[in-house]
N, C-alpha and C. Protein backbone atom coordinates (compact mmCIF):
# COMPACT_ATOMS: atom_id res chain seq x y z
N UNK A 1 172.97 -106.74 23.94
CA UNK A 1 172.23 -105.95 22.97
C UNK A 1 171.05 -106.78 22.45
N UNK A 2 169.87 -106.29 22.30
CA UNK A 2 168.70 -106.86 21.88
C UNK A 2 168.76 -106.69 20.46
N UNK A 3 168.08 -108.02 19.73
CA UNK A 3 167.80 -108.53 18.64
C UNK A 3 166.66 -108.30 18.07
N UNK A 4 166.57 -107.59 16.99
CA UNK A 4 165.31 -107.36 16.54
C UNK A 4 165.73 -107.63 15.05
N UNK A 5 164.28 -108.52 14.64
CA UNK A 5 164.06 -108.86 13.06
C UNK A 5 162.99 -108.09 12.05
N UNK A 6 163.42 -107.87 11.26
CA UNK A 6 162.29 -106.92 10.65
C UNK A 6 161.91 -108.29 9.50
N UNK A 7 160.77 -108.30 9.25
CA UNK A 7 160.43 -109.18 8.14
C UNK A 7 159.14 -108.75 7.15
N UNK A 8 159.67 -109.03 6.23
CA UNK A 8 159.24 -108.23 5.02
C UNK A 8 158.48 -109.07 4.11
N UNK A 9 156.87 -109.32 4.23
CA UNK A 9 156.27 -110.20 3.27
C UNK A 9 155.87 -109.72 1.95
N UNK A 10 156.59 -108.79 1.22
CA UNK A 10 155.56 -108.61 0.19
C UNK A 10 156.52 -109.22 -1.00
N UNK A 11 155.93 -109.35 -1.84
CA UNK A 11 156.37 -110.76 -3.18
C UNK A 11 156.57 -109.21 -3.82
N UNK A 12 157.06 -108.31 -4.27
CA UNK A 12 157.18 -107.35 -4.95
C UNK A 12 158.85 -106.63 -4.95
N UNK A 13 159.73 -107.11 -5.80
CA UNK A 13 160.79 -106.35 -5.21
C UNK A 13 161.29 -104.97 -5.54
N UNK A 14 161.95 -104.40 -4.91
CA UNK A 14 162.03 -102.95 -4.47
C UNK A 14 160.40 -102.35 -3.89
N UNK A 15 159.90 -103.02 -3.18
CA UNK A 15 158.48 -102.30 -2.83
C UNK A 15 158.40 -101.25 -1.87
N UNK A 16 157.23 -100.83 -1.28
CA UNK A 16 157.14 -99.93 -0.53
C UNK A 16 157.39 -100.34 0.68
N UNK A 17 156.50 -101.35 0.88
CA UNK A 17 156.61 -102.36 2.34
C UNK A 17 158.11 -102.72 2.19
N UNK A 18 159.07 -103.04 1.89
CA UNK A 18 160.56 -103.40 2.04
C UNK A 18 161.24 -102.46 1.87
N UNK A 19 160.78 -101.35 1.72
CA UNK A 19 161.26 -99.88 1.67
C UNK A 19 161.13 -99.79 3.83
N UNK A 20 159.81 -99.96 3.68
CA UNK A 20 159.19 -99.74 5.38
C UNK A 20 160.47 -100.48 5.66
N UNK A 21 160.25 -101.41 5.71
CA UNK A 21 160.89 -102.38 6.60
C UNK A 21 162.26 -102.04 7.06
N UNK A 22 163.26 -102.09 5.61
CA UNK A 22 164.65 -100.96 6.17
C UNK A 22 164.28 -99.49 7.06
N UNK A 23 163.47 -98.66 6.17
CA UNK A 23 163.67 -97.89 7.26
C UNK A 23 163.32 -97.87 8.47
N UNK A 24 162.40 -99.09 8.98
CA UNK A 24 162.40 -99.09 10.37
C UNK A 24 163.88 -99.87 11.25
N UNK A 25 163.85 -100.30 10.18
CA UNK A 25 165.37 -101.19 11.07
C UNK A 25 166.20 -100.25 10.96
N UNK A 26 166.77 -99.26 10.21
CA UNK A 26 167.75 -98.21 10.20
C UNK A 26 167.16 -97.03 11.17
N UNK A 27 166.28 -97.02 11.65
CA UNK A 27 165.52 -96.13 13.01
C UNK A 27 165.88 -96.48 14.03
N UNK A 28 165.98 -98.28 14.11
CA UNK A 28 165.82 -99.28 15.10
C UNK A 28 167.94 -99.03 15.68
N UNK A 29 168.40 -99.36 14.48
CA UNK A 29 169.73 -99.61 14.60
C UNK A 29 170.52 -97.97 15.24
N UNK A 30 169.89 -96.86 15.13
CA UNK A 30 169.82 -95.61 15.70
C UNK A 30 170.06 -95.61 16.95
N UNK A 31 168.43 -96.60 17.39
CA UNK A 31 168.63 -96.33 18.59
C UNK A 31 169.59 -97.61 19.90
N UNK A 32 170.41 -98.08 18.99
CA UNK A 32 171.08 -99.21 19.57
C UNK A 32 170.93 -100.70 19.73
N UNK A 33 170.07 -101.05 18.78
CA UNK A 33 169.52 -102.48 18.71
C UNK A 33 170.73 -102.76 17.57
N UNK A 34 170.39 -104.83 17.64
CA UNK A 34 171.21 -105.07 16.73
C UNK A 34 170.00 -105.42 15.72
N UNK A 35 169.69 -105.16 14.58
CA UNK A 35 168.89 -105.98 13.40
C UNK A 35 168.63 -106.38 12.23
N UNK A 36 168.55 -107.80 12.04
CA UNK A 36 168.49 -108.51 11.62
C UNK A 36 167.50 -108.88 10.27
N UNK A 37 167.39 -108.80 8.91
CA UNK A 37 166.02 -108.55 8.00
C UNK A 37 165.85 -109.88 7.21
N UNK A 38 165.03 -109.88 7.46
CA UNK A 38 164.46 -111.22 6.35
C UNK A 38 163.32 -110.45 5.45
N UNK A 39 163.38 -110.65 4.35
CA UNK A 39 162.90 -110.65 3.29
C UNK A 39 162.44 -112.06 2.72
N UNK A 40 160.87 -112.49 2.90
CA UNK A 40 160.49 -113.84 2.32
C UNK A 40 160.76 -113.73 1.09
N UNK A 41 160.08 -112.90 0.01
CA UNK A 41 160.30 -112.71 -1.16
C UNK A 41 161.61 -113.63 -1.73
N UNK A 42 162.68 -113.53 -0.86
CA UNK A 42 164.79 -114.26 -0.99
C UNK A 42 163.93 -115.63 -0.41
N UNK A 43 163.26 -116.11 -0.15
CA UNK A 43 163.29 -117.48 0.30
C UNK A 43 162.94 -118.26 -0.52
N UNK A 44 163.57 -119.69 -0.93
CA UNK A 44 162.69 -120.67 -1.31
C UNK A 44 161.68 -120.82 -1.89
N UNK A 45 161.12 -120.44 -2.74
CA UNK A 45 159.67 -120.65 -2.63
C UNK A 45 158.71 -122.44 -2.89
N UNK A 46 159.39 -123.20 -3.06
CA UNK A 46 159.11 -124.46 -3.56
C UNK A 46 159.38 -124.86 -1.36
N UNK A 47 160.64 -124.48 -0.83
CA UNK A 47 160.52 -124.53 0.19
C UNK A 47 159.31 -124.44 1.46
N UNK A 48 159.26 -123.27 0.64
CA UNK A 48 157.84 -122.44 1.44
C UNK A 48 156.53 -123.47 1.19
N UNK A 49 156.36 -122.99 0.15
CA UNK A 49 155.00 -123.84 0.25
C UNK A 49 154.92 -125.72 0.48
N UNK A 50 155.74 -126.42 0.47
CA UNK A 50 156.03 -127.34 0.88
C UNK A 50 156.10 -127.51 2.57
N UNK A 51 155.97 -126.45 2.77
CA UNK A 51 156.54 -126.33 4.48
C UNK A 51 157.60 -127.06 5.04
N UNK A 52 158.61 -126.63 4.45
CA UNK A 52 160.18 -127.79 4.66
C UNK A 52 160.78 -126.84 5.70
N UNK A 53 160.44 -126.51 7.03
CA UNK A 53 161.02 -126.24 7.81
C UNK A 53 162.22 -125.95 8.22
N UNK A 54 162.85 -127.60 8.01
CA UNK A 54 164.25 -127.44 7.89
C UNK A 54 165.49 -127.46 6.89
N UNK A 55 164.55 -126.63 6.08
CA UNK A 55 165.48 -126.82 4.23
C UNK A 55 166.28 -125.92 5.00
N UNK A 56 167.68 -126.33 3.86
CA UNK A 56 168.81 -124.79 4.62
C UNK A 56 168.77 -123.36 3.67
N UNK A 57 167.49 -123.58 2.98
CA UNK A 57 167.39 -122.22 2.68
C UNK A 57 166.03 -121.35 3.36
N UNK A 58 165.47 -122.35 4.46
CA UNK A 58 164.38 -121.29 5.40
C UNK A 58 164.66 -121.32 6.67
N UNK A 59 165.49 -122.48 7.17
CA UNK A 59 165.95 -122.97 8.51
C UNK A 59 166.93 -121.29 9.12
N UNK A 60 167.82 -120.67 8.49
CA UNK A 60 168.14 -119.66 8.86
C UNK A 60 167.51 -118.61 9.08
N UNK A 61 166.04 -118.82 8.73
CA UNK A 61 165.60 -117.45 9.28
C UNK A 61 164.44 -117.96 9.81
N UNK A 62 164.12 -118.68 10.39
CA UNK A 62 163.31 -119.48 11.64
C UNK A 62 164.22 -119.44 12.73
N UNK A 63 165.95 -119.61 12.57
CA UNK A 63 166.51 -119.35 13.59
C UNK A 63 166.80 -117.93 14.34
N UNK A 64 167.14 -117.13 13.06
CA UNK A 64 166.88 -115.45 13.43
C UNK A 64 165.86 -115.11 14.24
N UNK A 65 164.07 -115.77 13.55
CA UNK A 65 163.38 -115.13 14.86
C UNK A 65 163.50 -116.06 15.80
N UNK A 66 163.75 -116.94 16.32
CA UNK A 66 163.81 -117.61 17.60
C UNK A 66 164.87 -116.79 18.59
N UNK A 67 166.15 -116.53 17.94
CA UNK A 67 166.79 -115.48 18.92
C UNK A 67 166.59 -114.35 18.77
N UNK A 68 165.59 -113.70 17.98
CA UNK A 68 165.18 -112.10 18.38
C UNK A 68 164.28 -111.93 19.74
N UNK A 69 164.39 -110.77 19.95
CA UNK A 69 163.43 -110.01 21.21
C UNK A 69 162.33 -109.70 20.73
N UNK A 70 162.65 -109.13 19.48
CA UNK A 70 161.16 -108.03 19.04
C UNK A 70 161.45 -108.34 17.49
N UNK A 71 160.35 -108.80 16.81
CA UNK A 71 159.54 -108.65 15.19
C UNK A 71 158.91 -107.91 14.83
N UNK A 72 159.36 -106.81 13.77
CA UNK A 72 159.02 -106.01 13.13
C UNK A 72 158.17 -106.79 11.96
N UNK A 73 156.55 -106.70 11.16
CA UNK A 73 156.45 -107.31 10.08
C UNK A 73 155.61 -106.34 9.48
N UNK A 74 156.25 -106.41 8.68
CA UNK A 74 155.79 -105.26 7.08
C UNK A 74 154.85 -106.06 6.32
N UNK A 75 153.97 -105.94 5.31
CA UNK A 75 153.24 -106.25 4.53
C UNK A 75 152.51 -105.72 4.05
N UNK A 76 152.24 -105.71 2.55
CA UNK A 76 151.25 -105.04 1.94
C UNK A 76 149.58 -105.87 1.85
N UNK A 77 148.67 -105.15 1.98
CA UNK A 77 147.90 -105.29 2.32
C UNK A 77 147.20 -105.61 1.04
N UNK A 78 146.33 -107.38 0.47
CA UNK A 78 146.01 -108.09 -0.21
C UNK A 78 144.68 -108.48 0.07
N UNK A 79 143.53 -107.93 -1.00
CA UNK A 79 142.37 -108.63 -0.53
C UNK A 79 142.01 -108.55 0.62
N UNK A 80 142.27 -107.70 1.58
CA UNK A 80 142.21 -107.33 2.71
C UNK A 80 142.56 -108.13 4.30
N UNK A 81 143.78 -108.52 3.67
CA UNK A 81 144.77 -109.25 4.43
C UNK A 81 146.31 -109.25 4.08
N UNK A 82 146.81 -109.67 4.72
CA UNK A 82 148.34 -109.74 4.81
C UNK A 82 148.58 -110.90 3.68
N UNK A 83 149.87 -110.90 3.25
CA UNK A 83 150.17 -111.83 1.86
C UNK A 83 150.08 -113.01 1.95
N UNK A 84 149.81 -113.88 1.26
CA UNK A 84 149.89 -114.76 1.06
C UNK A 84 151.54 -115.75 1.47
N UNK A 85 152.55 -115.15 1.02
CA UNK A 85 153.77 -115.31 1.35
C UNK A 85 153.88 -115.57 2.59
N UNK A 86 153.69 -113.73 3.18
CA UNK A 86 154.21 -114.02 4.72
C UNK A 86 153.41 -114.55 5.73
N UNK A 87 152.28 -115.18 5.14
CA UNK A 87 151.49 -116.27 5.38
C UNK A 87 151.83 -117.89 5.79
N UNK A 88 152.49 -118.27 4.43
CA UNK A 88 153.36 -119.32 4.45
C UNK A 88 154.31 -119.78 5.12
N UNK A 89 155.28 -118.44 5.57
CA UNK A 89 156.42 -118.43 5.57
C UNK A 89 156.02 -118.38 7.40
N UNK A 90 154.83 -117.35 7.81
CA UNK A 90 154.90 -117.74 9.46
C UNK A 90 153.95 -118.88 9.80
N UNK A 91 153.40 -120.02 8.68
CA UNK A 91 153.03 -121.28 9.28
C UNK A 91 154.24 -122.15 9.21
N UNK A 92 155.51 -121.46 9.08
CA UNK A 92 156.46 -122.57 9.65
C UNK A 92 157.14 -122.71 10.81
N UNK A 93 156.55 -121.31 11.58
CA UNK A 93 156.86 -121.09 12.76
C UNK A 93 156.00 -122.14 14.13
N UNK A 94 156.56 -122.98 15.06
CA UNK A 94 156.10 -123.44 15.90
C UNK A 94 154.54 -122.82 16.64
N UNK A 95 153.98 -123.27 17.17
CA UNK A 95 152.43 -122.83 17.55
C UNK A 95 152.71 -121.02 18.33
N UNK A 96 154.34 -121.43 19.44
CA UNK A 96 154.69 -120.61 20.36
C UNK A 96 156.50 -120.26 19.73
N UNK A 97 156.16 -119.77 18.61
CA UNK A 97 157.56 -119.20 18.03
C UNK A 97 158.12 -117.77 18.24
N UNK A 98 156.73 -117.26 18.51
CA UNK A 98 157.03 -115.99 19.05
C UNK A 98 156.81 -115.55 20.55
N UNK A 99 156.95 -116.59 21.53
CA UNK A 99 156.85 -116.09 22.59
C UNK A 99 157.78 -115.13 23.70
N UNK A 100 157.74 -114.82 24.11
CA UNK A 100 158.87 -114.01 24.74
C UNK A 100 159.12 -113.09 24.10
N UNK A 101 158.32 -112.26 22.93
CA UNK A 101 159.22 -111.55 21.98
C UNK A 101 157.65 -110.29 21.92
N UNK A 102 158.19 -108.93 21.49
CA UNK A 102 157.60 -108.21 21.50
C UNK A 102 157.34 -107.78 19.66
N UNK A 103 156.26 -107.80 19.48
CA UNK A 103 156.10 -107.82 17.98
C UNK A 103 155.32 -106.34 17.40
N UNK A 104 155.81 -105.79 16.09
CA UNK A 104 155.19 -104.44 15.68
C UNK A 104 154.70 -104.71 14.52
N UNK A 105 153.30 -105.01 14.24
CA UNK A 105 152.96 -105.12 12.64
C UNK A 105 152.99 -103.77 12.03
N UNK A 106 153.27 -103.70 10.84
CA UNK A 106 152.98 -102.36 9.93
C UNK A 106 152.56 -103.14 8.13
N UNK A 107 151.16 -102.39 7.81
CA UNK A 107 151.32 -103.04 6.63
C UNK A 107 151.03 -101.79 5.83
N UNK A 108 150.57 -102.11 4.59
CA UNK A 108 150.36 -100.45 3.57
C UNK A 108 149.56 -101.22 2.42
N UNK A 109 149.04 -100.12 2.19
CA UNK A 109 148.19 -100.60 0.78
C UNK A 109 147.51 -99.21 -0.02
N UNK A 110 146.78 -99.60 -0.95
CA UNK A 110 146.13 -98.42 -1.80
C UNK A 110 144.93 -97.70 -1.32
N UNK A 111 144.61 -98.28 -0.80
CA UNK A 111 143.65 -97.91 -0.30
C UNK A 111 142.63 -97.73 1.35
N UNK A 112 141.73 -96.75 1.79
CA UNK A 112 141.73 -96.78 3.14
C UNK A 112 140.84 -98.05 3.38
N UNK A 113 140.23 -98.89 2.18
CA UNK A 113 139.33 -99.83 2.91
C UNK A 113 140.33 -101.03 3.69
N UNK A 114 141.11 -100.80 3.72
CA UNK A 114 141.91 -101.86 3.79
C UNK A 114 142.65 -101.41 5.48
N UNK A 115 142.33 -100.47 5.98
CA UNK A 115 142.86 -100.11 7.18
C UNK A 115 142.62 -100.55 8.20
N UNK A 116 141.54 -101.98 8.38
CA UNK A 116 141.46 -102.56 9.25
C UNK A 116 142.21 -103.74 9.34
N UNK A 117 142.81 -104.21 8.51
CA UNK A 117 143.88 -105.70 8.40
C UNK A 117 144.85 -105.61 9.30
N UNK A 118 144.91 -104.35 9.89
CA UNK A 118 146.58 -104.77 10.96
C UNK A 118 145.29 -105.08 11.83
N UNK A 119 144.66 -105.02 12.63
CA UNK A 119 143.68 -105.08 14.17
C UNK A 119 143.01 -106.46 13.78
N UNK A 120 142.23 -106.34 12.75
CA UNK A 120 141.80 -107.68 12.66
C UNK A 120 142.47 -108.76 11.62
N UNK A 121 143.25 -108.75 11.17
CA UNK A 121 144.02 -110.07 10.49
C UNK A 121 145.55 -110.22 11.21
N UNK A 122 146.50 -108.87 10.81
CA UNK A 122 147.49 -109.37 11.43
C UNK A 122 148.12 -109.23 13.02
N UNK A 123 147.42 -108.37 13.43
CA UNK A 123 148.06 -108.34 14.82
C UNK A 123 147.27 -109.78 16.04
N UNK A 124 146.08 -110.61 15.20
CA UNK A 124 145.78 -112.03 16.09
C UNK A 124 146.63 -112.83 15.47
N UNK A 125 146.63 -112.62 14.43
CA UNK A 125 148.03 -113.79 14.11
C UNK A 125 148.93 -113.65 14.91
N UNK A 126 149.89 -113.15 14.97
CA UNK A 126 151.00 -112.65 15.70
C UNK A 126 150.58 -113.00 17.34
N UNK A 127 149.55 -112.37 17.78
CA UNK A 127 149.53 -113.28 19.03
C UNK A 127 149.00 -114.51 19.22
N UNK A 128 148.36 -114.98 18.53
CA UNK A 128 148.41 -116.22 18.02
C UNK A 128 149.77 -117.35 18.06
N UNK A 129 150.48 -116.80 17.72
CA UNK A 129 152.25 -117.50 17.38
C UNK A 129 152.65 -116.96 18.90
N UNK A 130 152.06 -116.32 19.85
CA UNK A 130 152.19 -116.22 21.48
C UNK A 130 153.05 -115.32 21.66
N UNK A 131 153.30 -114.14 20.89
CA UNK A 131 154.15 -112.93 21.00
C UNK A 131 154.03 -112.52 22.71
N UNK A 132 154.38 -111.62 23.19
CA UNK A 132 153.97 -111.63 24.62
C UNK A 132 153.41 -110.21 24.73
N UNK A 133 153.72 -109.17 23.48
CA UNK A 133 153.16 -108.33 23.53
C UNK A 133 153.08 -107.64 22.01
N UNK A 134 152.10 -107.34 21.71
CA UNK A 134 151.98 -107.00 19.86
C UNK A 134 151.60 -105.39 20.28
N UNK A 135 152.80 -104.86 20.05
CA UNK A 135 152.26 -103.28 19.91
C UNK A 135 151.21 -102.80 18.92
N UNK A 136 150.58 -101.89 18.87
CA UNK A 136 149.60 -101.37 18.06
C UNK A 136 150.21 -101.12 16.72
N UNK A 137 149.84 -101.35 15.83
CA UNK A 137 150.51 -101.12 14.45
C UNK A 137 150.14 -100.07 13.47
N UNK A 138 150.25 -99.69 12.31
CA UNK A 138 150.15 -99.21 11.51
C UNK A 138 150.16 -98.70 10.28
N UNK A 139 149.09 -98.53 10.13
CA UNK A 139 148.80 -99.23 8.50
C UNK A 139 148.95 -97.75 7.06
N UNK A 140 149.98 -97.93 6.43
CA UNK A 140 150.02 -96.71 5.36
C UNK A 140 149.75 -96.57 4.38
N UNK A 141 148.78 -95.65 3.80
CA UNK A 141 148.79 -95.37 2.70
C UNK A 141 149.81 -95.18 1.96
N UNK A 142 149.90 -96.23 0.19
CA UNK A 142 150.38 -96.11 -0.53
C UNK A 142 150.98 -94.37 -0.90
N UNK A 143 150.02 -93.99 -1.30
CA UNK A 143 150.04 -92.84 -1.75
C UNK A 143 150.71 -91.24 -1.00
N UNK A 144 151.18 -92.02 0.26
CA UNK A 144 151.84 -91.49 1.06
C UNK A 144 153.07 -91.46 1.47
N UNK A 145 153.46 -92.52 0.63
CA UNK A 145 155.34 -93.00 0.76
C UNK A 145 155.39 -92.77 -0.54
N UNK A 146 156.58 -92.66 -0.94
CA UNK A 146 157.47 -92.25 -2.19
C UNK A 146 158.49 -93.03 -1.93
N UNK A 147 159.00 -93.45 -3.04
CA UNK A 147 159.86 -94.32 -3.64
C UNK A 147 161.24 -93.03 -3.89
N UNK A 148 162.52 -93.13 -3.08
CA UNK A 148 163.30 -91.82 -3.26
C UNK A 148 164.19 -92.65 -4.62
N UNK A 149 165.21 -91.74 -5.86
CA UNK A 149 165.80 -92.50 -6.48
C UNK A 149 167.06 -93.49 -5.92
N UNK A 150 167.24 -93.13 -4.50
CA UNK A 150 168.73 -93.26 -3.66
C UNK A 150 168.01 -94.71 -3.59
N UNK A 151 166.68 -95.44 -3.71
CA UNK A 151 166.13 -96.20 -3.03
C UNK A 151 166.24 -96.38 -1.64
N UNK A 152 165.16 -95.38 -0.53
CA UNK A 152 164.64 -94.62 0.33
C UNK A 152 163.19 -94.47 0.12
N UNK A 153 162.92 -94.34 1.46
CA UNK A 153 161.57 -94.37 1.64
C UNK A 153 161.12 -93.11 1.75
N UNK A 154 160.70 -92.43 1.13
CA UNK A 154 160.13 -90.55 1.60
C UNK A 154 158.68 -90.62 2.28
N UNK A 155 158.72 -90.56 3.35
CA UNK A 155 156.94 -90.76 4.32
C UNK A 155 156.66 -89.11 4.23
N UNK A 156 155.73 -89.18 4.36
CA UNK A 156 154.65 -87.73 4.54
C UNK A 156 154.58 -87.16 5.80
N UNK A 157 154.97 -86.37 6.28
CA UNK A 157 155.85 -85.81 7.40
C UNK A 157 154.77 -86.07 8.50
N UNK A 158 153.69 -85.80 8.63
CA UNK A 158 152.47 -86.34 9.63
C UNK A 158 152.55 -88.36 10.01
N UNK A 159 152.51 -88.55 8.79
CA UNK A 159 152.75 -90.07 9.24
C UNK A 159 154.15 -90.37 9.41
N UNK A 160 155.05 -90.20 8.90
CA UNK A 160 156.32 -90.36 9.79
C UNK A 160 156.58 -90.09 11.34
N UNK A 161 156.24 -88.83 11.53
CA UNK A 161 156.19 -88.76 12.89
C UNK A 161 155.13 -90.01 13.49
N UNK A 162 153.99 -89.92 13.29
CA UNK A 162 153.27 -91.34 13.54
C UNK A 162 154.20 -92.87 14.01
N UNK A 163 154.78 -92.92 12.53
CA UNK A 163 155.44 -93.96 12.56
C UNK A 163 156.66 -94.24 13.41
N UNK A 164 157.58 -92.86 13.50
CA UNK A 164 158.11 -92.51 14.06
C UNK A 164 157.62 -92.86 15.89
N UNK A 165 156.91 -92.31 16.37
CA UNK A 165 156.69 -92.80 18.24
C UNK A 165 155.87 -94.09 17.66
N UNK A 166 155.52 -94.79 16.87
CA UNK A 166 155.21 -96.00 17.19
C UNK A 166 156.66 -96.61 17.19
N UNK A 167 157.59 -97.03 16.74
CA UNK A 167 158.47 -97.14 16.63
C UNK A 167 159.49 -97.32 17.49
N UNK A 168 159.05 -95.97 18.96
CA UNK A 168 159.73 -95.52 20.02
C UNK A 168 159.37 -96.52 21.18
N UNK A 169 158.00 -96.87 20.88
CA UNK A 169 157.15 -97.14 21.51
C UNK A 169 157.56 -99.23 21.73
N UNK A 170 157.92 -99.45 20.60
CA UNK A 170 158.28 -100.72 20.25
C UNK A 170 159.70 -101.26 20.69
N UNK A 171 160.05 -99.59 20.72
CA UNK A 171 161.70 -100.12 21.15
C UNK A 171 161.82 -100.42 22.87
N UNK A 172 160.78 -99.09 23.43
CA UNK A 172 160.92 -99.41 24.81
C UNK A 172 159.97 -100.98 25.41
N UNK A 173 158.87 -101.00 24.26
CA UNK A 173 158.42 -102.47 25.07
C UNK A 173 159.47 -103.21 24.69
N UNK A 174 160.40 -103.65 23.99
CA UNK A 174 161.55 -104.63 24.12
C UNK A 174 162.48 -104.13 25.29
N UNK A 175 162.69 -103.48 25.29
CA UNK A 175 163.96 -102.83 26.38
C UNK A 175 163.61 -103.32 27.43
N UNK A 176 161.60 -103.11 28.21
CA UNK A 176 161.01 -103.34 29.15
C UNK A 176 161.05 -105.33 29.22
N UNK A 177 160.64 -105.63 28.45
CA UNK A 177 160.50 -107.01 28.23
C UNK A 177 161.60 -108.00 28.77
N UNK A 178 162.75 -106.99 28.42
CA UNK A 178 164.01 -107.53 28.88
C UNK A 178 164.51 -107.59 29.78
């Protein structure tokens, strides 16, 4: 069974982006994957920015993605980039930490100026770290997810489906990869 990590950079808890993030892994786990979530936000943070690699409170989830197939990464979209956090947290990853592995950015923010940060900020990162294949990602408007009280993500039935075959799309490049 293939390993997939969803990782969740936004410093905000109960957010929208860590809303994303479960529900893509509960999409993911649907369709027969096993996966795995990191949430930086739970890490270290004296860790983090220190870049202590092998503290034993970041070392476990440097090991998670080393044995995943495919990285899911969520983030809300900052100044018109990805966070600062999950910034930190993937310069502790080796040059080629993600190689062999099929990667899906998704980030969200308030606004549409900001809809170019998955193409040009986070999806070269990610191949950058030598993913072997970065599916096309996608980027959501705030104002389009709802916060359910069950704490659930409610998407806007046009972009769900969206999100939805990207999603499909991510599962078969891992399946293929494999």
């Amino acid at each position: 069974m293939s390993l997939i990590v969803t990782l969740s950079g936004s410093p905000a808890p109960n957010s929208r982006t860590l809303l994303l993030a479960r529900y893509t892994a509960s999409r993911l786990t649907l369709d027969g994957f096993e996966v795995e979530s990191i949430d930086v936000r739970d890490l270290p943070p004296e860790d983090l920015l220190h870049a202590r690699a092998e503290a034993p409170g970041i070392l476990p989830a440097l090991e998670r993605i080393a044995r995943a197939d495919g990285l899911v990464v969520t983030t809300p979209v900052y100044k018109a980039s990805y966070t600062g956090l999950l910034k930190a947290f993937l310069d502790l990853l080796p040059q080629s930490g993600l190689a062999g592995k099929v990667a899906l950015p998704l980030a969200t923010g308030g606004t549409l100026a900001h809809l170019l940060a998955v193409d040009y900020a986070l999806r070269p990162l990610l191949a950058t770290l030598g993913a072997s294949h970065v599916v096309s990602g996608l980027f959501l408007l705030d104002k389009l997810l709802e916060r359910r009280t069950d704490g659930t993500l409610e998407i806007e039935p046009d972009l769900r489906a969206r999100l939805d075959a990207l999603v499909d799309t991510f599962a078969q490049s891992v399946r293929r990869a494999q």
